[in-house]
Protein backbone atom coordinates (compact mmCIF):
# COMPACT_ATOMS: atom_id res chain seq x y z
CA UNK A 1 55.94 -61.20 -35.33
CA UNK A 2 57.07 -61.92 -38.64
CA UNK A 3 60.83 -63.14 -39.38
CA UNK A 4 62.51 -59.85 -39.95
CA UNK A 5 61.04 -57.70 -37.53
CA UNK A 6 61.34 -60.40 -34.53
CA UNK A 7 65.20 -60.83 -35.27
CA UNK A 8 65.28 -57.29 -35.19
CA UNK A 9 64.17 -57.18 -31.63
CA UNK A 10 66.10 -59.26 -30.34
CA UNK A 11 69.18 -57.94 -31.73
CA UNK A 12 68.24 -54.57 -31.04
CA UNK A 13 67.03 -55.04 -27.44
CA UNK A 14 70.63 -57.09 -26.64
CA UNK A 15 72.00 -54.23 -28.17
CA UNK A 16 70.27 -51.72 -25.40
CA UNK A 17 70.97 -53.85 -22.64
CA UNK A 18 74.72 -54.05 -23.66
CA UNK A 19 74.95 -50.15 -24.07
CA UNK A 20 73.41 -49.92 -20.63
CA UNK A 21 75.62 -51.57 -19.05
CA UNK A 22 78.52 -50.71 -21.12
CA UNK A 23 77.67 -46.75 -19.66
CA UNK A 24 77.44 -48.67 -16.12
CA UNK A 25 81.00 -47.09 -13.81
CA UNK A 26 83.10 -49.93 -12.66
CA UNK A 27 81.71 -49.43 -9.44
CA UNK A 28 78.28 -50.04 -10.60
CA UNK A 29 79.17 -52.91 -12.84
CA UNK A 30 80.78 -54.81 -9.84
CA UNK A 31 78.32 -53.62 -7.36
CA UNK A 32 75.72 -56.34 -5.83
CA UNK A 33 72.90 -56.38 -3.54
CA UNK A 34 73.10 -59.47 -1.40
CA UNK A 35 72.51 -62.53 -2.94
CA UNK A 36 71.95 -60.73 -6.39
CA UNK A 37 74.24 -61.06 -9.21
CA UNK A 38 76.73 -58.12 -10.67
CA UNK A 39 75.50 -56.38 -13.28
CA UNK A 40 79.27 -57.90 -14.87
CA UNK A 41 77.42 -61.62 -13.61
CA UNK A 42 74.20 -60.44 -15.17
CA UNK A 43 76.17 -59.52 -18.82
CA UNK A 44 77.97 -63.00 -18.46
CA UNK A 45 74.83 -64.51 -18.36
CA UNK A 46 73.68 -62.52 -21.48
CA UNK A 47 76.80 -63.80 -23.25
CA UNK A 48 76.43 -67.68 -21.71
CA UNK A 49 72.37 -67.87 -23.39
CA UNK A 50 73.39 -66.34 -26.47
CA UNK A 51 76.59 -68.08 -27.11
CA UNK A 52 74.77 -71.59 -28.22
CA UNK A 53 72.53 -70.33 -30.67
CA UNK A 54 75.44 -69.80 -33.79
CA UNK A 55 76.04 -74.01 -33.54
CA UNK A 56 72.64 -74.79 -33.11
CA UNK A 57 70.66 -72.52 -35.48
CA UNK A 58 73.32 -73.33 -38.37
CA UNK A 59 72.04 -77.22 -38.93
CA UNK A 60 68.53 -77.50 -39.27
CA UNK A 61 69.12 -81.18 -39.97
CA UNK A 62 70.51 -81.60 -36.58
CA UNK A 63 67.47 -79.61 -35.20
CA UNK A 64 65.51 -81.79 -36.72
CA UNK A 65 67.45 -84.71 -35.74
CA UNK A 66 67.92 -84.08 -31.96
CA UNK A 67 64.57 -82.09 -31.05
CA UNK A 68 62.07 -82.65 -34.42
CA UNK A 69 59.04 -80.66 -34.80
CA UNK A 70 56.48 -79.09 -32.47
CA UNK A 71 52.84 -80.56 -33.55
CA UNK A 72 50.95 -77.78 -31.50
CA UNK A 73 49.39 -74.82 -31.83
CA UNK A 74 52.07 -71.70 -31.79
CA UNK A 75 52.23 -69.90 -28.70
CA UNK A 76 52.02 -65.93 -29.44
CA UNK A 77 54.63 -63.58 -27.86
CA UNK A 78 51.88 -63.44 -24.68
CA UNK A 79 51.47 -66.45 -24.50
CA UNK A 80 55.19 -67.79 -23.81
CA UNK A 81 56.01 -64.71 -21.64
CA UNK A 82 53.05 -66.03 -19.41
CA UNK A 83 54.39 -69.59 -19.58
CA UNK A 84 57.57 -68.63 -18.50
CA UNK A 85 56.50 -65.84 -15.39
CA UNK A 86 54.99 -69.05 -14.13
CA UNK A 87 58.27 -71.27 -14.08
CA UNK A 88 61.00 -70.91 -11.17
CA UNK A 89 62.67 -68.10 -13.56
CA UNK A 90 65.83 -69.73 -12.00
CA UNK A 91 68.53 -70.30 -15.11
CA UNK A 92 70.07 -73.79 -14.74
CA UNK A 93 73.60 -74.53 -13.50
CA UNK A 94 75.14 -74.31 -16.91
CA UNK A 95 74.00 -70.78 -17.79
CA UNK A 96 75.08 -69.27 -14.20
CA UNK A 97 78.24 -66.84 -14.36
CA UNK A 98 80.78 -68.93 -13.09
CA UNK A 99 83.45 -66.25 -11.70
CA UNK A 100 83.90 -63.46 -10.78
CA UNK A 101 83.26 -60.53 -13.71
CA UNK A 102 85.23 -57.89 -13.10
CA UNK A 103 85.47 -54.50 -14.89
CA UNK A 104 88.62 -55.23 -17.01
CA UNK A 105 86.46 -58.26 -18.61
CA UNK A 106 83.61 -55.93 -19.78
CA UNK A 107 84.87 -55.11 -23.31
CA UNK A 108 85.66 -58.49 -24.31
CA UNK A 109 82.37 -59.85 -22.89
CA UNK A 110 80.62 -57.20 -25.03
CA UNK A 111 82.57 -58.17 -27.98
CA UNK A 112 81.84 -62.03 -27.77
CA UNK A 113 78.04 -61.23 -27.16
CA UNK A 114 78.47 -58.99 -30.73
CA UNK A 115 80.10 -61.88 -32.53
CA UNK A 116 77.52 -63.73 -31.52
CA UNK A 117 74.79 -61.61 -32.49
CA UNK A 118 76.12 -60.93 -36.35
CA UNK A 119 76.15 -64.98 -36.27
CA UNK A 120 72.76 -65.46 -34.70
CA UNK A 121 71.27 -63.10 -37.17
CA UNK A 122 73.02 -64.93 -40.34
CA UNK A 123 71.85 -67.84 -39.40
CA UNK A 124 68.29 -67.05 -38.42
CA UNK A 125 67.21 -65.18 -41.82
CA UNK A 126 68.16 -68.87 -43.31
CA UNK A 127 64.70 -70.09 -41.84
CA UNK A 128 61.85 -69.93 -43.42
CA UNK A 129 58.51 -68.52 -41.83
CA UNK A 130 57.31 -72.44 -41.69
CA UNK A 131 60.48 -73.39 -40.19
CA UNK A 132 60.25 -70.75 -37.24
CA UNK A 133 56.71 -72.07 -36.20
CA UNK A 134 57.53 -75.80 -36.81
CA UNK A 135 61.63 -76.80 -35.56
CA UNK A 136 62.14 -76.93 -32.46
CA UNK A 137 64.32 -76.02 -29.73
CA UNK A 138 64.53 -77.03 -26.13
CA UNK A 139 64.09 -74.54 -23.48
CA UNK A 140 65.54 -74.90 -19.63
CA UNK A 141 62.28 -74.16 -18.11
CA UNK A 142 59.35 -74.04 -20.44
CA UNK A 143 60.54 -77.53 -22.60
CA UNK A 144 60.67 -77.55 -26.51
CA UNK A 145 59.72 -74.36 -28.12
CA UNK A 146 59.39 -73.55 -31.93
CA UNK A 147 62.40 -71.47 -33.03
CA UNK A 148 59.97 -68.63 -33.45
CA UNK A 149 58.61 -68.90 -29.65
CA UNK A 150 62.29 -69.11 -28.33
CA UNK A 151 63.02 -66.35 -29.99
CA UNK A 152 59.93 -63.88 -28.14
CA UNK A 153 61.26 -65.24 -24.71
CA UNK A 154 65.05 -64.41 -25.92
CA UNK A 155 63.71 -60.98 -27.19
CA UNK A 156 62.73 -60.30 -24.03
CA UNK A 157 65.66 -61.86 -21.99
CA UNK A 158 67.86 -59.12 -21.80
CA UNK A 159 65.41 -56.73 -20.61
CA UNK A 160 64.39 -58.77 -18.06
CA UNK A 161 68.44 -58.38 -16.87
CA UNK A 162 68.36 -54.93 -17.34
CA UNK A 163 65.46 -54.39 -14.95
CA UNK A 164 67.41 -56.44 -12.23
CA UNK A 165 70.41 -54.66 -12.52
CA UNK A 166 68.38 -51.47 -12.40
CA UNK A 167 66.47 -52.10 -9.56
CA UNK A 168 69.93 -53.71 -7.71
CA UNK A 169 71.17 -49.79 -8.20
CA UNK A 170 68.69 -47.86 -7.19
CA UNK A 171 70.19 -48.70 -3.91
């Protein structure tokens, strides 16, 4: 996936999940299955993996710095959506919702994840191709990933949240 299309979805597929839930009631926002997470919890936890990529992704210099370059093949879209099936799929302490998310806070947790997006984006089209398959970032589960390869897994993220909260209501 080249540079413009792959920013494209994963803007656009944060977009749907927000929307989704946006059109959830406040009963269905705050509703859980037990043990499960809100779909309120499950937007928090949209807005908690999104909300470090505007610092990060505007200094390649400290990318380079703190995490260098991958010297490995690229993984493909396939191939680090396999990789990552295969981990715990458990998000680490500091990405967990830590409160409860309640109705009232659904409009300004949409808003941050937006502001976040329009930064994301800017800062993204500032890499080139070469950059995307050669800086790297560090990921939770599957360890340091190209920009490029973060970016399939964090396309498909939100979808992967959407499905839970989907299946959570189908009661």
């Amino acid at each position: 996936m080249q540079k413009q299309e792959l920013i494209k979805c994963f803007i656009g597929n944060h977009q749907k999940v927000v929307q989704y839930i946006n059109g959830l009631t406040d009963a269905e926002f705050t509703y859980a299955k037990e043990g499960k997470w809100t779909a309120g919890q499950q937007l928090e936890h949209i807005l908690l993996t999104v909300s470090a990529f505007p610092n990060i992704l505007s200094s390649k210099e400290l990318i380079i710095k703190k995490f260098g370059i991958i010297d490995r093949p690229m993984w493909n879209y396939k191939t680090v959506l396999d990789k990552y099936f295969k981990t715990t799929l458990k998000a680490p302490e500091s990405f967990l919702p830590q409160r409860e998310v309640t109705a009232d806070l659904k409009v300004e947790i949409i808003n941050e994840i937006s502001n976040n997006l329009k930064e994301i984006k800017e800062a993204f089209l500032k890499y080139s191709e070469k950059e995307l398959d050669s800086l790297s970032l560090p990921h939770p589960l599957l360890g340091k990933l190209t920009i490029r390869e973060m970016f399939y897994l964090m396309s498909y993220h939100p979808l992967h949240h959407q499905n839970q909260i989907m299946k959570a209501l189908s009661y």
